[in-house]
Protein backbone atom coordinates (compact mmCIF):
# COMPACT_ATOMS: atom_id res chain seq x y z
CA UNK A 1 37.88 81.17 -24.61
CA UNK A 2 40.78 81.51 -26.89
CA UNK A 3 40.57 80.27 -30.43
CA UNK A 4 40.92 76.33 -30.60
CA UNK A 5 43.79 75.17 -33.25
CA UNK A 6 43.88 71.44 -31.66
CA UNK A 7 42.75 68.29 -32.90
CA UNK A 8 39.63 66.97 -32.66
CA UNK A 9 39.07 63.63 -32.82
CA UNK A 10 37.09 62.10 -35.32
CA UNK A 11 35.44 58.47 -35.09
CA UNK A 12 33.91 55.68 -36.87
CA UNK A 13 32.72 52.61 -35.39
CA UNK A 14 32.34 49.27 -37.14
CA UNK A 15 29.49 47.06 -36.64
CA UNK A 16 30.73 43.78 -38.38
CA UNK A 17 27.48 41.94 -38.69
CA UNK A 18 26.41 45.13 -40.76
CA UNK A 19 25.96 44.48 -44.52
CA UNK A 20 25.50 48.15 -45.40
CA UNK A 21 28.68 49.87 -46.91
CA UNK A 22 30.03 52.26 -44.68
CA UNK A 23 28.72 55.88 -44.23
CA UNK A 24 29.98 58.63 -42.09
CA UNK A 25 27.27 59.78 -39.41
CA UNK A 26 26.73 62.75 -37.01
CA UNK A 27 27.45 61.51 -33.25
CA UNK A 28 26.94 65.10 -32.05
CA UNK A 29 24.38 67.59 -31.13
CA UNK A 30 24.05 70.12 -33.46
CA UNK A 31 26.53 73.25 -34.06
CA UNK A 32 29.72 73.70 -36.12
CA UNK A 33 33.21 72.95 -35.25
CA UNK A 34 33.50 76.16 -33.10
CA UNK A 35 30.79 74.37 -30.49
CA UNK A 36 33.25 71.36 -29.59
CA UNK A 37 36.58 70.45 -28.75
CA UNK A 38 37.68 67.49 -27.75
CA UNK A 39 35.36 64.00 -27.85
CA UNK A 40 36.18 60.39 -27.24
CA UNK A 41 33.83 57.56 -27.77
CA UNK A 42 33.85 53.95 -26.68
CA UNK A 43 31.89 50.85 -27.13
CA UNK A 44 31.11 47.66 -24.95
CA UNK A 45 30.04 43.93 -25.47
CA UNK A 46 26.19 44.71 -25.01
CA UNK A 47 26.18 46.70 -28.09
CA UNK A 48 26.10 50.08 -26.87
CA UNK A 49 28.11 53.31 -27.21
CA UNK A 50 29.33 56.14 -25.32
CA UNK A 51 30.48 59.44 -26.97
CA UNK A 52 31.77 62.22 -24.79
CA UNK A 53 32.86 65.29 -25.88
CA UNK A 54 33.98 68.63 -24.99
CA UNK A 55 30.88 71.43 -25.26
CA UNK A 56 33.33 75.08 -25.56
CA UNK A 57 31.71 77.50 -23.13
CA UNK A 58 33.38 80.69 -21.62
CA UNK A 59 35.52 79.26 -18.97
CA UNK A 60 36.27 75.50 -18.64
CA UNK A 61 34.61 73.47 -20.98
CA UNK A 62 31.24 71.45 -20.29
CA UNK A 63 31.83 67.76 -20.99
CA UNK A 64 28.63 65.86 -21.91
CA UNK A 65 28.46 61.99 -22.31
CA UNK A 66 25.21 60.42 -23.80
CA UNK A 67 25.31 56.03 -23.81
CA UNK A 68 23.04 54.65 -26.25
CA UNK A 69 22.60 51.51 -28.39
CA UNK A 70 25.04 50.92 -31.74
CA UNK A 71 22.43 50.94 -33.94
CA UNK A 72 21.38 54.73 -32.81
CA UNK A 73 25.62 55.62 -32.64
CA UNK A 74 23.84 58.39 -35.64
CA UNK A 75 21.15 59.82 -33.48
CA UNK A 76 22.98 62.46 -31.67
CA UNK A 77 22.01 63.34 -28.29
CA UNK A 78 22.83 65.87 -25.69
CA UNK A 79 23.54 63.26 -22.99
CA UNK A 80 24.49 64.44 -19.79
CA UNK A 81 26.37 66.88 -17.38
CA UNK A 82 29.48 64.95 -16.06
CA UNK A 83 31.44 68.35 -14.99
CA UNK A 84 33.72 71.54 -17.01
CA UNK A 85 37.09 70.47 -17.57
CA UNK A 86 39.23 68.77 -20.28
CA UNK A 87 38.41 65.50 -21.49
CA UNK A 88 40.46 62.50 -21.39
CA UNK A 89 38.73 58.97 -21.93
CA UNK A 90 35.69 57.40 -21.48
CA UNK A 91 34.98 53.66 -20.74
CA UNK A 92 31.94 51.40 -20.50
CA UNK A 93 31.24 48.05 -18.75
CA UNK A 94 30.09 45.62 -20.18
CA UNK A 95 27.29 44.10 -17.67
CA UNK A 96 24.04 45.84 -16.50
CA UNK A 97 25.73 46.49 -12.98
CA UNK A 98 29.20 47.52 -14.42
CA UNK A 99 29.61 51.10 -13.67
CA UNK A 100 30.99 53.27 -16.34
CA UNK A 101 33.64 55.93 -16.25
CA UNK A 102 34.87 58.89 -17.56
CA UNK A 103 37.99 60.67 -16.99
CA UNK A 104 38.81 63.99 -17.20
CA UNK A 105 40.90 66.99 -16.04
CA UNK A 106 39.21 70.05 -13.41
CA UNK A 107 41.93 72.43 -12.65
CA UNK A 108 45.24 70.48 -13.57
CA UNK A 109 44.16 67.55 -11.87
CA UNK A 110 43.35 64.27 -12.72
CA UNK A 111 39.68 63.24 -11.61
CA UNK A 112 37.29 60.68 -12.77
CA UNK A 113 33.08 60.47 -12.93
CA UNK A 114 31.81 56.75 -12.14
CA UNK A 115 28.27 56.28 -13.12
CA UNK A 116 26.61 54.25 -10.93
CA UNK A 117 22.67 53.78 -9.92
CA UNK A 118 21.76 56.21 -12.81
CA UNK A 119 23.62 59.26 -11.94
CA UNK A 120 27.22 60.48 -12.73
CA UNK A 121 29.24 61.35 -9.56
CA UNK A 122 32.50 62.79 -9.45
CA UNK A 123 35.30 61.14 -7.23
CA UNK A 124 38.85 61.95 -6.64
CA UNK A 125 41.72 59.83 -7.43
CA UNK A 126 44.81 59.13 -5.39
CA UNK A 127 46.84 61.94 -5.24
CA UNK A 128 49.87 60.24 -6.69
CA UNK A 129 47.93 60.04 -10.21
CA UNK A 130 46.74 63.49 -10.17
CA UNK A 131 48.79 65.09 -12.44
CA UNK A 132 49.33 62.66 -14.94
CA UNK A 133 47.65 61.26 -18.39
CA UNK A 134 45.12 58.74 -18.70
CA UNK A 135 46.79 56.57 -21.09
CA UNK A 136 44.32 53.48 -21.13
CA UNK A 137 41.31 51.81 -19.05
CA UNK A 138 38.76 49.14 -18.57
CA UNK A 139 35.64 48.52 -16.71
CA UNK A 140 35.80 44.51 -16.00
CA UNK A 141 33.78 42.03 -12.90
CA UNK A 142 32.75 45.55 -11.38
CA UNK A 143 35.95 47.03 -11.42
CA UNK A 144 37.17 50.26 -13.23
CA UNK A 145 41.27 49.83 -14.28
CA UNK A 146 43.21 52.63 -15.42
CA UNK A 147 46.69 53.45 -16.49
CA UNK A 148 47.69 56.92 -15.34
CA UNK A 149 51.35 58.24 -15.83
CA UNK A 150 53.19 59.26 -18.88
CA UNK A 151 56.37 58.79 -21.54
CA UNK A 152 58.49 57.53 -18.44
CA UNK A 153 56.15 56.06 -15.66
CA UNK A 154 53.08 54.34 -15.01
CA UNK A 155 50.50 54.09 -12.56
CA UNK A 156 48.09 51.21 -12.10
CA UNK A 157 44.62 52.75 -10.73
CA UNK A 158 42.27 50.56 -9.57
CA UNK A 159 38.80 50.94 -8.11
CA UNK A 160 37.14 47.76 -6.19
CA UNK A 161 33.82 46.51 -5.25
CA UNK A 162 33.88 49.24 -2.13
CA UNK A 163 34.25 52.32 -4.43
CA UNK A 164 37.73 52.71 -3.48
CA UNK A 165 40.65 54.12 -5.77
CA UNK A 166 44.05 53.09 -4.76
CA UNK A 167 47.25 53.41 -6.68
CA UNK A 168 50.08 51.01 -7.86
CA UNK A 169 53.14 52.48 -9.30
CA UNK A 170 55.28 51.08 -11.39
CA UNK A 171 58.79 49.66 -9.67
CA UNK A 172 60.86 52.35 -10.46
CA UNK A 173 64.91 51.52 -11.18
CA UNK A 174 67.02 50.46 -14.37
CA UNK A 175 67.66 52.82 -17.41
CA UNK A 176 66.20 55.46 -18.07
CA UNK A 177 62.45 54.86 -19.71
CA UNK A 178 60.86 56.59 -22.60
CA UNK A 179 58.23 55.97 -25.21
CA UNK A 180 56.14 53.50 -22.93
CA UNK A 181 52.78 52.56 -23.68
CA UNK A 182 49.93 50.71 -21.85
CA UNK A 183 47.15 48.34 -22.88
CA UNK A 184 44.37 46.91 -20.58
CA UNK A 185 42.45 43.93 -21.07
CA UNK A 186 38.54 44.70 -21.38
CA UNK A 187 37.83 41.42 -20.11
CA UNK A 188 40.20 40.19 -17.31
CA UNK A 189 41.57 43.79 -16.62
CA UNK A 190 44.81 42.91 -16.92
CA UNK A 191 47.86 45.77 -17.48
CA UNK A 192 50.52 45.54 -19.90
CA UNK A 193 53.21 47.98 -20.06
CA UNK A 194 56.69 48.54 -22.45
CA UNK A 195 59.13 50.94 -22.82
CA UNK A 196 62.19 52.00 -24.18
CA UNK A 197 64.79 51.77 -21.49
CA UNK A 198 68.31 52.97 -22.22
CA UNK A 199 67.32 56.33 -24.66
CA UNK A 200 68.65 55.07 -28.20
CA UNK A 201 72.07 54.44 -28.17
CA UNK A 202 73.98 50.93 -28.55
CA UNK A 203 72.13 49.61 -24.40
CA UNK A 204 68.88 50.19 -25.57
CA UNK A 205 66.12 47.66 -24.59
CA UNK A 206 62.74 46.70 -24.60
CA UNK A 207 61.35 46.30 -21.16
CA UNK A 208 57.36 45.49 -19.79
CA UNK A 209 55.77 44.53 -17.18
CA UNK A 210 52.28 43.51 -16.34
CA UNK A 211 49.97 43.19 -13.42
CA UNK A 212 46.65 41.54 -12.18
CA UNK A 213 43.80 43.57 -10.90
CA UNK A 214 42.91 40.71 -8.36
CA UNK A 215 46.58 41.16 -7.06
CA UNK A 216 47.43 44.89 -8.02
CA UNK A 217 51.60 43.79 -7.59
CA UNK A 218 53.41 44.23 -10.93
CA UNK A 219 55.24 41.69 -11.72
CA UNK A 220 59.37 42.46 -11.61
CA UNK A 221 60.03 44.01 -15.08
CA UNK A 222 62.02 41.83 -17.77
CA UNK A 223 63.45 42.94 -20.87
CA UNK A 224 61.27 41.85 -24.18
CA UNK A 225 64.52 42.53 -26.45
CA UNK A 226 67.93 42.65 -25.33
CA UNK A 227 69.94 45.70 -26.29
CA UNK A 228 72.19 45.81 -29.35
CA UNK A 229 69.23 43.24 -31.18
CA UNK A 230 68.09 45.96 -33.39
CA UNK A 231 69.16 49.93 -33.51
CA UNK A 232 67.04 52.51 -31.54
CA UNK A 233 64.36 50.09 -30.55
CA UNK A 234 60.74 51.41 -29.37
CA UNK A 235 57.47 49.53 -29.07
CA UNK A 236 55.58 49.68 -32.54
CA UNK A 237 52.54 47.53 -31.05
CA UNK A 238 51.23 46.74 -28.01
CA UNK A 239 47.46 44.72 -28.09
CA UNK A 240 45.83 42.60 -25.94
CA UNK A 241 42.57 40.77 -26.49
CA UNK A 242 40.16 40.33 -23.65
CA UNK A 243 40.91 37.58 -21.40
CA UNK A 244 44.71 39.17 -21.12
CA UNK A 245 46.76 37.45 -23.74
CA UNK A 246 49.12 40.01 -25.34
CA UNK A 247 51.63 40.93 -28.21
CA UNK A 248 54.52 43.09 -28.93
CA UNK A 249 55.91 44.48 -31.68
CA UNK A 250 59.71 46.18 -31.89
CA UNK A 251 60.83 48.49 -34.48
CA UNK A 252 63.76 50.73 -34.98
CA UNK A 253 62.57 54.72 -33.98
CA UNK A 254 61.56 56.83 -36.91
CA UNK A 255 63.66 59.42 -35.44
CA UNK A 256 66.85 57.33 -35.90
CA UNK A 257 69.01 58.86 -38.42
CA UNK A 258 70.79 55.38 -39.19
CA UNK A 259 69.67 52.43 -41.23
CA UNK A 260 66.02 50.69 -39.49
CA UNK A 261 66.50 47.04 -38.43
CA UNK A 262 65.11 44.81 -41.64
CA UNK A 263 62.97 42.50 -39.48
CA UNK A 264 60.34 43.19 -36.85
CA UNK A 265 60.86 41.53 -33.23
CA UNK A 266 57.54 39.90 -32.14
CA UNK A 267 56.55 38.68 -28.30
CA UNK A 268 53.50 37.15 -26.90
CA UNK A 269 52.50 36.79 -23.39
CA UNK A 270 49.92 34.21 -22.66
CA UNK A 271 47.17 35.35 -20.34
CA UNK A 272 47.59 32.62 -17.88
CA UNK A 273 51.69 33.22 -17.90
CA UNK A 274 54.51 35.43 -16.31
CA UNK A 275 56.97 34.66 -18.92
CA UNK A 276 57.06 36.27 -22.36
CA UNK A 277 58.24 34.20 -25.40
CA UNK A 278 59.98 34.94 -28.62
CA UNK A 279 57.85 34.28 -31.68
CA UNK A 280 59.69 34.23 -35.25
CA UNK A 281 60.55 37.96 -36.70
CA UNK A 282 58.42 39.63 -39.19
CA UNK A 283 60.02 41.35 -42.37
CA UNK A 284 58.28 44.29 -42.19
CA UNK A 285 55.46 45.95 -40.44
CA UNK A 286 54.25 46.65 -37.03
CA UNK A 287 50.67 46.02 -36.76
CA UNK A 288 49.75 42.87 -34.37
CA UNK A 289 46.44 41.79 -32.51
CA UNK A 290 45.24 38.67 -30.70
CA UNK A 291 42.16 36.51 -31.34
CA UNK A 292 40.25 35.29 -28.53
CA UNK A 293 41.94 32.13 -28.60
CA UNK A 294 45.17 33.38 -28.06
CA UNK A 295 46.54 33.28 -31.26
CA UNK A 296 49.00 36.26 -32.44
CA UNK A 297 48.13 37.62 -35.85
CA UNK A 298 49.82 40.54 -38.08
CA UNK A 299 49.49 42.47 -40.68
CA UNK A 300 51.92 44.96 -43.02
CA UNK A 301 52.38 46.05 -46.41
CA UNK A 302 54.08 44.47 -48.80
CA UNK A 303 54.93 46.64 -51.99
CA UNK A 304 51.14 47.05 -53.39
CA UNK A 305 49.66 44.22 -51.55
CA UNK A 306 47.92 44.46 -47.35
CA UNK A 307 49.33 41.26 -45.78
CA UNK A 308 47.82 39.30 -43.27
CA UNK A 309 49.70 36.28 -41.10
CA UNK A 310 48.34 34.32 -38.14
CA UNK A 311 51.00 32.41 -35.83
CA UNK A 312 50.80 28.65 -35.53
CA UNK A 313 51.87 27.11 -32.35
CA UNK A 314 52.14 24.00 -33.77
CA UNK A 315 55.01 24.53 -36.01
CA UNK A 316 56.07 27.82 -34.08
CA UNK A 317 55.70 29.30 -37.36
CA UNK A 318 54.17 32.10 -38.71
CA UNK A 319 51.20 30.63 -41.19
CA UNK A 320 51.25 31.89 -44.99
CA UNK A 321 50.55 35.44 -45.54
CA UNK A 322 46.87 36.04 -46.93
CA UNK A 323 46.59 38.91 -49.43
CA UNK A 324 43.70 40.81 -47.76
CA UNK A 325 44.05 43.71 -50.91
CA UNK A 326 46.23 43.88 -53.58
CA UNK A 327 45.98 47.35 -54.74
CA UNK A 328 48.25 48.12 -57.78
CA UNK A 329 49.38 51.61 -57.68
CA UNK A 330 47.09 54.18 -60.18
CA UNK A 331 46.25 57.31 -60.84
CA UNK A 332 43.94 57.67 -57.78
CA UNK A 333 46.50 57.03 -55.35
CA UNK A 334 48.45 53.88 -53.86
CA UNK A 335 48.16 51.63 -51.26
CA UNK A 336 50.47 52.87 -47.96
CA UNK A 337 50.27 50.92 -45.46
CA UNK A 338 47.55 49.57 -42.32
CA UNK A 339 46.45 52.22 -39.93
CA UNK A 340 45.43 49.61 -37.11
CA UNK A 341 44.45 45.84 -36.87
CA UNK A 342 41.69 44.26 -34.64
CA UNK A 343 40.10 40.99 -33.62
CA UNK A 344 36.40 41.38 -32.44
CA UNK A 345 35.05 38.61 -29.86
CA UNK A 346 34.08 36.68 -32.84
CA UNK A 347 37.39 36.16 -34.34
CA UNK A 348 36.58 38.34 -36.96
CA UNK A 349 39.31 40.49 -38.12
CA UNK A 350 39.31 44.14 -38.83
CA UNK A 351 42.29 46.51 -41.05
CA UNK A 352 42.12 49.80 -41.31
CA UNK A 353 44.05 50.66 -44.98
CA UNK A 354 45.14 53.95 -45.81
CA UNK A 355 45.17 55.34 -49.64
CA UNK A 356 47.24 58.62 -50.13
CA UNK A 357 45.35 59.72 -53.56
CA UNK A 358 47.98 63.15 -53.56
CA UNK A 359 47.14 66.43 -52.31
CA UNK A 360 44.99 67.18 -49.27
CA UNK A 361 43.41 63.92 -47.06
CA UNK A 362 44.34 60.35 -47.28
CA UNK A 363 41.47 57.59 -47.82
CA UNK A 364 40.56 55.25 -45.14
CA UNK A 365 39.39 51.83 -45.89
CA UNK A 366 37.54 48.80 -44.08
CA UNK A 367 39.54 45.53 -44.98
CA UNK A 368 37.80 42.17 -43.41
CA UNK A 369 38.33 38.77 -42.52
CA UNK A 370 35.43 36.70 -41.66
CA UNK A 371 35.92 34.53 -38.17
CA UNK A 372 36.02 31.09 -40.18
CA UNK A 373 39.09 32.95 -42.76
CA UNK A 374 39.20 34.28 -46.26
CA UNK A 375 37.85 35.38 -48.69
CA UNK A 376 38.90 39.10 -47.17
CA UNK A 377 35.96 41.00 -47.87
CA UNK A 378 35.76 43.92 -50.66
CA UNK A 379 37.73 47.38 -49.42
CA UNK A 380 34.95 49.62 -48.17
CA UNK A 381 35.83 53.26 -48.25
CA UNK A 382 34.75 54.77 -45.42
CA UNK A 383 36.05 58.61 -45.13
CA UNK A 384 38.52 61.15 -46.60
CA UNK A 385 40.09 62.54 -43.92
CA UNK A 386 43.52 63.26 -42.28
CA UNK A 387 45.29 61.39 -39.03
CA UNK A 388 46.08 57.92 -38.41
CA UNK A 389 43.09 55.46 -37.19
CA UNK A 390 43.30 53.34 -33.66
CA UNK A 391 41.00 50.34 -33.66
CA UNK A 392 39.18 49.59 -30.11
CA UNK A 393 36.85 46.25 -29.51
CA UNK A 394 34.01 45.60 -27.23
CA UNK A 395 32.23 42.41 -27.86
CA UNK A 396 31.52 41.82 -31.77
CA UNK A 397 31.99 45.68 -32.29
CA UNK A 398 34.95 47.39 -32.91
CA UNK A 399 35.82 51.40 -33.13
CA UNK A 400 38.00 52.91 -35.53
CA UNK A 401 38.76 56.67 -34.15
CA UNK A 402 41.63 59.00 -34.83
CA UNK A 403 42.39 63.13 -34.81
CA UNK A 404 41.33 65.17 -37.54
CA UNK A 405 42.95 68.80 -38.21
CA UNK A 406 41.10 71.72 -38.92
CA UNK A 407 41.42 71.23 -42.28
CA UNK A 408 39.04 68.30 -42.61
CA UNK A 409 35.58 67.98 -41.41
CA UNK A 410 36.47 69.37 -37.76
CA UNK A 411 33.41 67.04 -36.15
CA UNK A 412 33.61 63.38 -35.08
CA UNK A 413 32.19 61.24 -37.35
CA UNK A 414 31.03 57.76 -37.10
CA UNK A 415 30.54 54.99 -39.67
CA UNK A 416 29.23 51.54 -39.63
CA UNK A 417 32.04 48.66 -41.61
CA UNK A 418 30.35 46.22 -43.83
């Protein structure tokens, strides 16, 4: 096997009824960094966890997935035998007869494992997905939804009642597409797609498009931000919560060698809508979430202080900001920005903050908002380590995970949020 130099990911899952400060846990079996390669971990409304991962053996690798409870997420376990391969995501339902799924890649093709009636069995997926990336997926009412496809296309993969797969690309047509990325909606299963259509000069646009797993047609794809609004535009945030609603955020390409647009483009599709609508522009940031009533929320940095706004229909207004941390800068680091934002089934709100103290890894911090408002809770600390964090929800649980370079701990982690 030649010598691994890739990321590995490293997690950390937040239990929000926990009162214990967060702690970093083992989620593997034992052995060092050289035993494991890649790992992904996911977590459903029941309370319970999956953590797959990549066991390095001569040849393709064997990839093990053990589902147990939250509360044992730092009792590893072996788990078991899904196939050798390359790992690529792993979901969970959410009901006793939900199947759950892993999906991974056997020979340069795309293939998944469905675990029904206690075992794990492999099946094949349409051969138009094959070759591409998993980019996101839900189990939801039975079904399994995933987004297959890439930087420039997208394929909506569904699998019904029957144990069927079948495949629903993306219309093609327009501009050219690049930078597109894909959310699906634990709950209802819905699919949300944008993209950057038009490369970066003065016609660039925002496009999406969404579709229904009950219907599998996309709907025709509209543009969330006509060209020439702001320079080089790509999606900064794409989030939906369960039942489907979802928000957008625009913001000019860090690669753009010209001045960034000053204000943030925001749009919200309601879950029971076609239509996207234009909510008021943000200053600054790119970080946006919805609560389970529907109701778009952000947060950014402002100078020293994590800012957190919640949109109010009524006025079409965004409501004051809330200072969820004011850090002043010191001599053991300053205050940089939020890694991710999430909204757990109890309207509880979760920030990941990031701390660059100098040389070497940045530190991570839990920032919270209980479900009736402030007061934000006190920044917990929760790990030293490098990469940026991506927050995932599944019922009143939500999982921070992100990839880790060598030069940190080189195993996933996990670590329960106050």
């Amino acid at each position: 096997m030649p010598c691994r130099v890739a990321s590995v990911l490293i997690v950390l899952l937040a239990t929000l009824a926990s009162a214990a400060p967060a702690a970093a846990e083992r989620i593997l079996p034992p052995g060092g960094e050289a035993s494991f390669g890649e790992a992904r971990v996911d977590v459903n409304a029941a309370g319970r966890v999956a953590v797959a991962y990549e066991r390095i053996r001569r040849g393709p690798d064997a990839i093990r997935v053990s589902v147990r409870s939250a509360a044992r997420l730092g009792t590893p376990a072996v788990g078991r035998l899904v196939g050798r391969g390359a790992l690529r995501l792993v979901r969970l339902g959410d009901r006793p007869a939900d199947p759950h799924v892993v999906v991974w890649r056997r020979g340069g093709r795309l293939v998944a494992s469905v675990w029904r009636r206690g075992a794990w069995r492999v099946e094949s997926l349409p051969a138009a997905v094959r070759r591409g990336d998993a980019l996101d997926g839900a189990v939801t009412r039975g079904r399994v939804v995933l987004v297959v496809g890439g930087s420039r296309d997208a394929v909506a993969v569904v699998r019904g009642h029957s144990g069927r797969w079948r495949a629903h690309p993306l219309p093609v047509g327009g501009a050219p597409r690049s930078g597109l990325v894909a959310d699906v909606a634990r709950g209802s299963g819905r699919v949300v797609v944008a993209w950057t259509a038009g490369g970066t000069g003065p016609g660039a646009a925002v496009w999406a498009a969404h579709l229904a797993p009950e219907t599998a047609v996309w709907t025709t794809p509209v543009p969330l931000m006509a060209a020439g609004t702001i320079a080089a535009p790509i999606v900064g945030d794409l989030s939906l919560n369960a039942r489907g609603d979802a928000v957008a955020s625009v913001n000019t390409s860090p690669r753009f060698s010209g001045p960034a647009s000053r204000t943030v483009p925001i749009r919200f599709l309601p879950y029971d809508a076609d239509a996207w609508t234009s909510l008021p522009d943000l200053d600054t940031g790119r970080q946006v979430a919805v609560t389970p009533a529907g109701v778009p929320v952000a947060a950014w940095l402002a100078t020293t202080q994590l800012l957190f706004a919640a949109y109010d229909p009524a006025s079409e207004s965004w409501g004051p900001p809330e200072v969820a941390w004011d850090r002043p800068d010191d001599d053991f680091g300053y205050l940089y920005g939020a890694g991710d934002l999430a909204v757990d089934a109890d309207g509880r709100v979760v920030v990941v903050a990031g701390v660059d103290p100098g040389p070497g890894p940045d530190d991570h911090f839990f920032v919270v908002r209980p479900a009736g408002g402030p007061p934000w809770s006190r920044p917990d600390r929760f790990a030293s380590l490098y990469g940026s964090p991506a927050l995932q929800v599944g019922g009143s649980l939500v999982i921070a995970s992100w990839l880790e370079d060598p030069s940190g701990s080189g195993l996933p982690e996990a670590a329960l949020a106050p």
